[in-house]
N, C-alpha and C. Protein backbone atom coordinates (compact mmCIF):
# COMPACT_ATOMS: atom_id res chain seq x y z
N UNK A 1 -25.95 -15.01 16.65
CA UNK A 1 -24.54 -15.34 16.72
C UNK A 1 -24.01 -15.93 15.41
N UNK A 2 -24.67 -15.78 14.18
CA UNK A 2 -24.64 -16.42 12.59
C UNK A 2 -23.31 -15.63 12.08
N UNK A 3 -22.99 -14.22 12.95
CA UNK A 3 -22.54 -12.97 12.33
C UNK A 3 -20.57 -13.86 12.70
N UNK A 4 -20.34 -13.95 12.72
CA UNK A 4 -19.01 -14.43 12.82
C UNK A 4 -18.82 -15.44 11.72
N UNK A 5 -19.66 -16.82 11.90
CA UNK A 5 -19.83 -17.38 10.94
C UNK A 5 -19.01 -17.36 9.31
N UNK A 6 -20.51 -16.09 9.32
CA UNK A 6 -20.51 -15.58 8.24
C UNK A 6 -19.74 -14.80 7.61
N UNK A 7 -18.48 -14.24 8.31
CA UNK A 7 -17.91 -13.58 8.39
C UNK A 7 -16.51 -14.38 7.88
N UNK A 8 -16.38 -15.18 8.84
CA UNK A 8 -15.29 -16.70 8.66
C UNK A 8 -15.25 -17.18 7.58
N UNK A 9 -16.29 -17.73 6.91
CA UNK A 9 -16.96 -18.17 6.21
C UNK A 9 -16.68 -17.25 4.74
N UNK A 10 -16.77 -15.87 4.76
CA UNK A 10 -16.58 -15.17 3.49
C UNK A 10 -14.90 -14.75 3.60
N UNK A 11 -14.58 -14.71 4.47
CA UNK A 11 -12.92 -14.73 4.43
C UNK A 11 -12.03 -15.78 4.28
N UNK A 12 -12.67 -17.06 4.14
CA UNK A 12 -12.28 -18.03 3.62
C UNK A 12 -12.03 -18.14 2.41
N UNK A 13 -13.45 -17.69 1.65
CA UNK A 13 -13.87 -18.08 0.22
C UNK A 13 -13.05 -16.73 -0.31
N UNK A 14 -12.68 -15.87 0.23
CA UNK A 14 -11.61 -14.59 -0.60
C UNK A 14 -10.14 -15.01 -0.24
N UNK A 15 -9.82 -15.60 0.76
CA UNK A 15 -8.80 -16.24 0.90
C UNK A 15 -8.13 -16.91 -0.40
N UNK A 16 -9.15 -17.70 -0.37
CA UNK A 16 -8.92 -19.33 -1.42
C UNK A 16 -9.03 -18.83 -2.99
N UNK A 17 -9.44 -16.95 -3.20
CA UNK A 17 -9.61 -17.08 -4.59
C UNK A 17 -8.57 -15.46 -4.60
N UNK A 18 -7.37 -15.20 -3.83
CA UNK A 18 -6.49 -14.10 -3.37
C UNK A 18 -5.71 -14.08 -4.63
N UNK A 19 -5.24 -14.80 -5.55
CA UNK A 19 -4.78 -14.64 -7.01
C UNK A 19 -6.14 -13.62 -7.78
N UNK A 20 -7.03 -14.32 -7.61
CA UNK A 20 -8.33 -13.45 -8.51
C UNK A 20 -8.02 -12.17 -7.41
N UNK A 21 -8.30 -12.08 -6.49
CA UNK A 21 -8.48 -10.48 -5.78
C UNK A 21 -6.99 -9.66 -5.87
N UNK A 22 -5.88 -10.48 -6.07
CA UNK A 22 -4.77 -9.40 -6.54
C UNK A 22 -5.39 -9.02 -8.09
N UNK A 23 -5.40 -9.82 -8.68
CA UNK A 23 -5.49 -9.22 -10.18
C UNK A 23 -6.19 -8.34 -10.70
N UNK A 24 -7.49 -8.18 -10.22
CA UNK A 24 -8.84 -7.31 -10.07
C UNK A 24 -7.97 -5.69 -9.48
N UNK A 25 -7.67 -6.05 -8.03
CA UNK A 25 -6.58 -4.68 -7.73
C UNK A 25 -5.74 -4.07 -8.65
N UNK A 26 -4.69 -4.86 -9.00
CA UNK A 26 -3.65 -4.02 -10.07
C UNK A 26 -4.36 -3.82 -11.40
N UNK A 27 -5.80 -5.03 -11.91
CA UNK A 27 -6.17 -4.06 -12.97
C UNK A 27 -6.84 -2.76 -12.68
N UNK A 28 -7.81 -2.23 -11.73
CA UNK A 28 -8.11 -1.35 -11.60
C UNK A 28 -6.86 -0.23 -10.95
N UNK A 29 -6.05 -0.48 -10.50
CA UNK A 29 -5.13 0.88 -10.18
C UNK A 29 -4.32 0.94 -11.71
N UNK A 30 -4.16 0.17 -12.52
CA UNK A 30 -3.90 0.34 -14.11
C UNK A 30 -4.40 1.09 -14.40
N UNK A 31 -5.39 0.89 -14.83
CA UNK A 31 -7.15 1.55 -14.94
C UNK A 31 -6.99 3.01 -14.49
N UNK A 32 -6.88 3.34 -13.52
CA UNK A 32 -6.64 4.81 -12.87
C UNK A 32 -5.72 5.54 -13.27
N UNK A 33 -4.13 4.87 -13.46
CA UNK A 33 -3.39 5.59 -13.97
C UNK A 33 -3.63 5.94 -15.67
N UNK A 34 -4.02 4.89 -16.10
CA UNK A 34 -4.29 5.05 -17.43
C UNK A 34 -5.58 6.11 -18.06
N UNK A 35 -6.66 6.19 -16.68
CA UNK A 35 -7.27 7.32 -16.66
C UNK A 35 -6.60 8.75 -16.81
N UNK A 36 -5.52 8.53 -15.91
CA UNK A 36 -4.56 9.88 -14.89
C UNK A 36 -4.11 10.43 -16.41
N UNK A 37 -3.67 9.66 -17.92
CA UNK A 37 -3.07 10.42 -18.74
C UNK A 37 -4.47 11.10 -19.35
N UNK A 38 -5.32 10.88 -19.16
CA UNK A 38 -6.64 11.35 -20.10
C UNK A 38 -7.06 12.69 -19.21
N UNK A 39 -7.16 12.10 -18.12
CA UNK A 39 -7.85 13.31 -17.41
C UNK A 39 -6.81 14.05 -16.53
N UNK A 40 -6.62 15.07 -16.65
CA UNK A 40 -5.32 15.50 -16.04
C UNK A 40 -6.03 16.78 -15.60
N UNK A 41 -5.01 17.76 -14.08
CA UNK A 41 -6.10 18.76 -13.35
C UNK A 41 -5.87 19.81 -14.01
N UNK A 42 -6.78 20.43 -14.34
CA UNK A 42 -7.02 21.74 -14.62
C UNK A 42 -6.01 23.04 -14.16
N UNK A 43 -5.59 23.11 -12.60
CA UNK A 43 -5.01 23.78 -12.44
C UNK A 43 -4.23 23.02 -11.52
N UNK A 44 -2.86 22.47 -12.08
CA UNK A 44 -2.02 21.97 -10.67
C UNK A 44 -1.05 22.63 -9.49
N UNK A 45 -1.13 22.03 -8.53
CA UNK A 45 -0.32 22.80 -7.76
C UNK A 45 0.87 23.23 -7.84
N UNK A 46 1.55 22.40 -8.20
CA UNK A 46 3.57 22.40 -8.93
C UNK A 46 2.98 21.68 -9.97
N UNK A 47 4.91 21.68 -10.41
CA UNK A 47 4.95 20.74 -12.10
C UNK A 47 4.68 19.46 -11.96
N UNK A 48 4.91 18.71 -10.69
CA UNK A 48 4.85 17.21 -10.89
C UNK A 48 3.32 17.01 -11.52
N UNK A 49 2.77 17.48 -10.36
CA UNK A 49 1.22 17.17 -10.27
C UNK A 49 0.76 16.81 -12.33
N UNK A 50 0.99 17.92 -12.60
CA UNK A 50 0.67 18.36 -13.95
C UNK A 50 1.02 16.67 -14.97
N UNK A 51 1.85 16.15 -14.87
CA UNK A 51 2.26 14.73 -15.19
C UNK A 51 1.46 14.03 -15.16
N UNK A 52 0.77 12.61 -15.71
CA UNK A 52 0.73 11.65 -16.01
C UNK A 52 1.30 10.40 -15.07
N UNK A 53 -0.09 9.97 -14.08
CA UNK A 53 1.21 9.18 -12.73
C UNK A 53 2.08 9.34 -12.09
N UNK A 54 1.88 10.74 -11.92
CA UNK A 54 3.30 11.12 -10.63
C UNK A 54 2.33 10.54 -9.44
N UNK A 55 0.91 11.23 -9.56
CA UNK A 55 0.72 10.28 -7.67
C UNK A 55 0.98 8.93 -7.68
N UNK A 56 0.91 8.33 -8.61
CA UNK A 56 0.82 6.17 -8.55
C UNK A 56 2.67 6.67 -8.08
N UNK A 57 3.27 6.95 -9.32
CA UNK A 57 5.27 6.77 -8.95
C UNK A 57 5.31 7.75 -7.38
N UNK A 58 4.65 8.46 -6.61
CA UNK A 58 5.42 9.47 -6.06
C UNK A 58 5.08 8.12 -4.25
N UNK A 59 3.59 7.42 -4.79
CA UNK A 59 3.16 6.91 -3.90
C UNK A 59 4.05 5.33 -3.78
N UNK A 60 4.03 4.95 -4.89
CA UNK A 60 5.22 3.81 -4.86
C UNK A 60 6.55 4.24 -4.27
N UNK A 61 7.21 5.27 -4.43
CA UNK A 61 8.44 5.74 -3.78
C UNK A 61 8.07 5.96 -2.28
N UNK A 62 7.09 6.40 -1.73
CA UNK A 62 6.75 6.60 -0.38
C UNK A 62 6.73 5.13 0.19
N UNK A 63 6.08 4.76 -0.04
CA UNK A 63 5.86 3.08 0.16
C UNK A 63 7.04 2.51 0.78
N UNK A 64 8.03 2.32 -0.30
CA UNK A 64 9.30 1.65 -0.68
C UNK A 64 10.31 2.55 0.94
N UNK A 65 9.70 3.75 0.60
CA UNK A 65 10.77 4.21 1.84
C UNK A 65 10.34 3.77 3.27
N UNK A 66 8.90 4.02 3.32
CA UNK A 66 8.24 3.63 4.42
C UNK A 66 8.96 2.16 4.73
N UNK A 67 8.80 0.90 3.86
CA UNK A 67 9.09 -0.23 4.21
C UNK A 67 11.08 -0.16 4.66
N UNK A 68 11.47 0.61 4.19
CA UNK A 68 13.10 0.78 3.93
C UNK A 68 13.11 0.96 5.72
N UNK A 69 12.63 2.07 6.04
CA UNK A 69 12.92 2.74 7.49
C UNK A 69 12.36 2.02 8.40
N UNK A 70 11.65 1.51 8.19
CA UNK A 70 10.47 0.35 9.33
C UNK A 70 11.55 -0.63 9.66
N UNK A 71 12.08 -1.07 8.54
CA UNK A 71 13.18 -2.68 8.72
C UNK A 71 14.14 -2.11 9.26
N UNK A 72 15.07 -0.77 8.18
CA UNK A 72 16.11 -0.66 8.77
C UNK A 72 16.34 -0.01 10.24
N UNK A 73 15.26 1.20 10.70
CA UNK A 73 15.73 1.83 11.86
C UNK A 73 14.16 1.48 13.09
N UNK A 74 13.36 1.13 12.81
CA UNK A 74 12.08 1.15 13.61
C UNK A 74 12.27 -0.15 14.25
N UNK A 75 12.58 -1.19 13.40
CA UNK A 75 12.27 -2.75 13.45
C UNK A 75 13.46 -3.00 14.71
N UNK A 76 14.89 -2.70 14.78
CA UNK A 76 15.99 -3.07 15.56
C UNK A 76 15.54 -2.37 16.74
N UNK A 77 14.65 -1.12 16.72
CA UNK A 77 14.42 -0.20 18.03
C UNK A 77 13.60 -1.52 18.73
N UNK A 78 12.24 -1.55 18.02
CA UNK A 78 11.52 -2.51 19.04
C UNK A 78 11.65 -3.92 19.30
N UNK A 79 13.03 -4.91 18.68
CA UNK A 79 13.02 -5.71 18.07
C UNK A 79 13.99 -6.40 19.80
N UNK A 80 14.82 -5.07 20.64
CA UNK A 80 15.36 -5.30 21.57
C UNK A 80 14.51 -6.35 22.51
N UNK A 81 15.73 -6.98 23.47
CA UNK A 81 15.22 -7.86 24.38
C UNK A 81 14.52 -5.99 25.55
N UNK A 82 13.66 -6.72 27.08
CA UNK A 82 13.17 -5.27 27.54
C UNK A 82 14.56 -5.21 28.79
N UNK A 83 15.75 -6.03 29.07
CA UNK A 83 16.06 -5.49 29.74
C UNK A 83 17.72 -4.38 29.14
N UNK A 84 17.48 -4.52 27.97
CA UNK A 84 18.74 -3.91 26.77
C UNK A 84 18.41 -2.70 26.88
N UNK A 85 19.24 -1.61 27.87
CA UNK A 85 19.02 -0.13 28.13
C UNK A 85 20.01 0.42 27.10
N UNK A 86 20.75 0.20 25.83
CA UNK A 86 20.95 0.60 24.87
C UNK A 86 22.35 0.55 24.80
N UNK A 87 22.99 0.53 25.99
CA UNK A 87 24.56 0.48 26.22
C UNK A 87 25.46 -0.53 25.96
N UNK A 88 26.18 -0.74 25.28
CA UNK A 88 27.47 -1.56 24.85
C UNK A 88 27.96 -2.02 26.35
């Protein structure tokens, strides 16, 4: 029964050092894009692909929308009291 613990215990200590574990993240997705201009595909599917960080920008724009539609139209759907049958 150590396994929880231990578990607690190491999510604490990444907790308490979450400045170091952002920074480590954005340097390595740096890192990737900065790869992305060196190594580029051989044969791409369309023109974007062919670019230099279109997946990092195409995936940041997905993101941004995802969070956009969640707040603006998802969040008010489930956000109702349960006896609000939708009618004015």
């Amino acid at each position: 029964m150590r396994e929880p613990q231990l578990l607690g215990s190491w999510l604490e200590a990444a907790r308490a050092r979450a400045d170091a574990w952002k920074k480590a993240l954005f340097a390595v997705l740096g890192a990737l894009v900065v790869l992305n201009i060196f190594i580029t595909p051989h044969h791409p599917h369309f023109v974007g692909e062919g670019l230099p960080g279109f997946w990092a920008v195409f995936s940041l724009g997905a993101a941004i929308a995802m969070v956009y539609v969640l707040k603006k139209i998802v969040y008010p759907v489930l956000a109702r009291p349960e006896d609000d049958n939708g009618r004015p």
